[in-house]
C-alpha atoms as a PDB file:
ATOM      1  CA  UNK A   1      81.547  91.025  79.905  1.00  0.00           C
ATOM      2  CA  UNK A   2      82.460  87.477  78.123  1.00  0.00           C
ATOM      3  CA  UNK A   3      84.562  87.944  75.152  1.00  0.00           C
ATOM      4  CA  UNK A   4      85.936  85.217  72.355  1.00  0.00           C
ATOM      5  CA  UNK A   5      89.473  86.717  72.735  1.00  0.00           C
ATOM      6  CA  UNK A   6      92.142  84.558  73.463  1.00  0.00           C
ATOM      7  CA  UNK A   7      94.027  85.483  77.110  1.00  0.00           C
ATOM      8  CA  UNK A   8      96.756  85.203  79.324  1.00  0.00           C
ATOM      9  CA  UNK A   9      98.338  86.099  81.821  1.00  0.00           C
ATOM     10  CA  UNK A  10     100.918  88.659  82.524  1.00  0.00           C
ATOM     11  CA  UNK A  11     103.114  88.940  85.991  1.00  0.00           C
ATOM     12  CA  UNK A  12     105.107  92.452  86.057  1.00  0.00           C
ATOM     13  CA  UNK A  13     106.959  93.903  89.372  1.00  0.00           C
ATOM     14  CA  UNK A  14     105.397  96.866  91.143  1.00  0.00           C
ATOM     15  CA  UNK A  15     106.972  99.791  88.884  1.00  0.00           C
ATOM     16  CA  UNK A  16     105.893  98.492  86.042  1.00  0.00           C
ATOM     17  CA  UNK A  17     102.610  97.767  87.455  1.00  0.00           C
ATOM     18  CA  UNK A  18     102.233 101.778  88.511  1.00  0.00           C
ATOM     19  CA  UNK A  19     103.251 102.659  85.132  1.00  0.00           C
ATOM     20  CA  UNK A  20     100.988 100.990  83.476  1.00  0.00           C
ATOM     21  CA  UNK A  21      98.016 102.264  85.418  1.00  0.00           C
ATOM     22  CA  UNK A  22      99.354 106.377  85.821  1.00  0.00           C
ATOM     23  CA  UNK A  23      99.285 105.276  81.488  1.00  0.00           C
ATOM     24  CA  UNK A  24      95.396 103.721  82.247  1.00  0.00           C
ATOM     25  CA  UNK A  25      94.201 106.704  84.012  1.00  0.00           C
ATOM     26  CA  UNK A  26      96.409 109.573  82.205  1.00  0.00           C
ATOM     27  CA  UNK A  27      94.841 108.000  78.815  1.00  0.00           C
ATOM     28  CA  UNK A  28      91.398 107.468  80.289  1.00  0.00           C
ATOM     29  CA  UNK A  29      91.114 104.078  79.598  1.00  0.00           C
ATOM     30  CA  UNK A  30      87.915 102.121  81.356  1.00  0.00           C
ATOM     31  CA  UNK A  31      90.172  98.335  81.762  1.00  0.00           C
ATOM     32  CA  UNK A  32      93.641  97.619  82.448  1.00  0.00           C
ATOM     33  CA  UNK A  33      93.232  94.967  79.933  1.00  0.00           C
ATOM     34  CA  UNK A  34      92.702  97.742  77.459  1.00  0.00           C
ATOM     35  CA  UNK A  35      95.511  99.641  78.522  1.00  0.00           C
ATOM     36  CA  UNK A  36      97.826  96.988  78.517  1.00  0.00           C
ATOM     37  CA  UNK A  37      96.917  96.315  74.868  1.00  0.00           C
ATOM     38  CA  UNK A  38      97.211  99.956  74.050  1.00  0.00           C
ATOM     39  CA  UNK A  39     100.922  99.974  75.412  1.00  0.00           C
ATOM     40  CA  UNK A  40     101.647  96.440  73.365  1.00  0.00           C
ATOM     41  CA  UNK A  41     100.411  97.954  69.510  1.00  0.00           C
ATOM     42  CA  UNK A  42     102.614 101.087  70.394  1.00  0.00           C
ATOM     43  CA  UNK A  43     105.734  98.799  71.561  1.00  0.00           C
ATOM     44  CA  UNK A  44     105.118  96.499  68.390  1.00  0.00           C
ATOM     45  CA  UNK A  45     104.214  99.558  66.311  1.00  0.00           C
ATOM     46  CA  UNK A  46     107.656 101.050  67.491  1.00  0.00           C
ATOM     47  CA  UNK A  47     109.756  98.667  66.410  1.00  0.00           C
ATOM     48  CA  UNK A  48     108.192  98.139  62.808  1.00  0.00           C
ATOM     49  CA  UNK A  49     111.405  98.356  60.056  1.00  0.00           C
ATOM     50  CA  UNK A  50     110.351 101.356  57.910  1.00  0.00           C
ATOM     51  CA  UNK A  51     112.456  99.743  55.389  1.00  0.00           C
ATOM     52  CA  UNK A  52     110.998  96.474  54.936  1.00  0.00           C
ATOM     53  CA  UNK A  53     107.821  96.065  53.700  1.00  0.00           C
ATOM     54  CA  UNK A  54     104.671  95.246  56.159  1.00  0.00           C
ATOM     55  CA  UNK A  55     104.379  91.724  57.658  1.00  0.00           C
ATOM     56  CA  UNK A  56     100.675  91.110  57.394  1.00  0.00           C
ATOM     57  CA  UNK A  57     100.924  87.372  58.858  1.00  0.00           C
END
């Protein structure tokens, strides 16, 4: 399945590797592309100032 997303590529160590696919299954996710961006919008989402206003850039 092409897409017009930009990529790259990401090199992690073998525990994060298993956590991020016991978080792929767990969450039913079909790719570990998907996955992977589900855990990034969550980390990014987390550490969002609730004091400043949003950063729409």
């Amino acid at each position: 399945m092409a897409t017009n997303k930009p990529r790259y590529t990401v090199s992690v160590d073998d525990e994060l590797f298993k956590q991020i696919e016991d978080f792929r299954y767990k969450n039913r996710y079909a790719t570990r592309s998907q996955a992977t961006c589900e855990l990034i919008r969550r980390g990014l989402e987390s550490l969002k100032d609730p004091q400043s206003p949003s950063d729409n850039s």
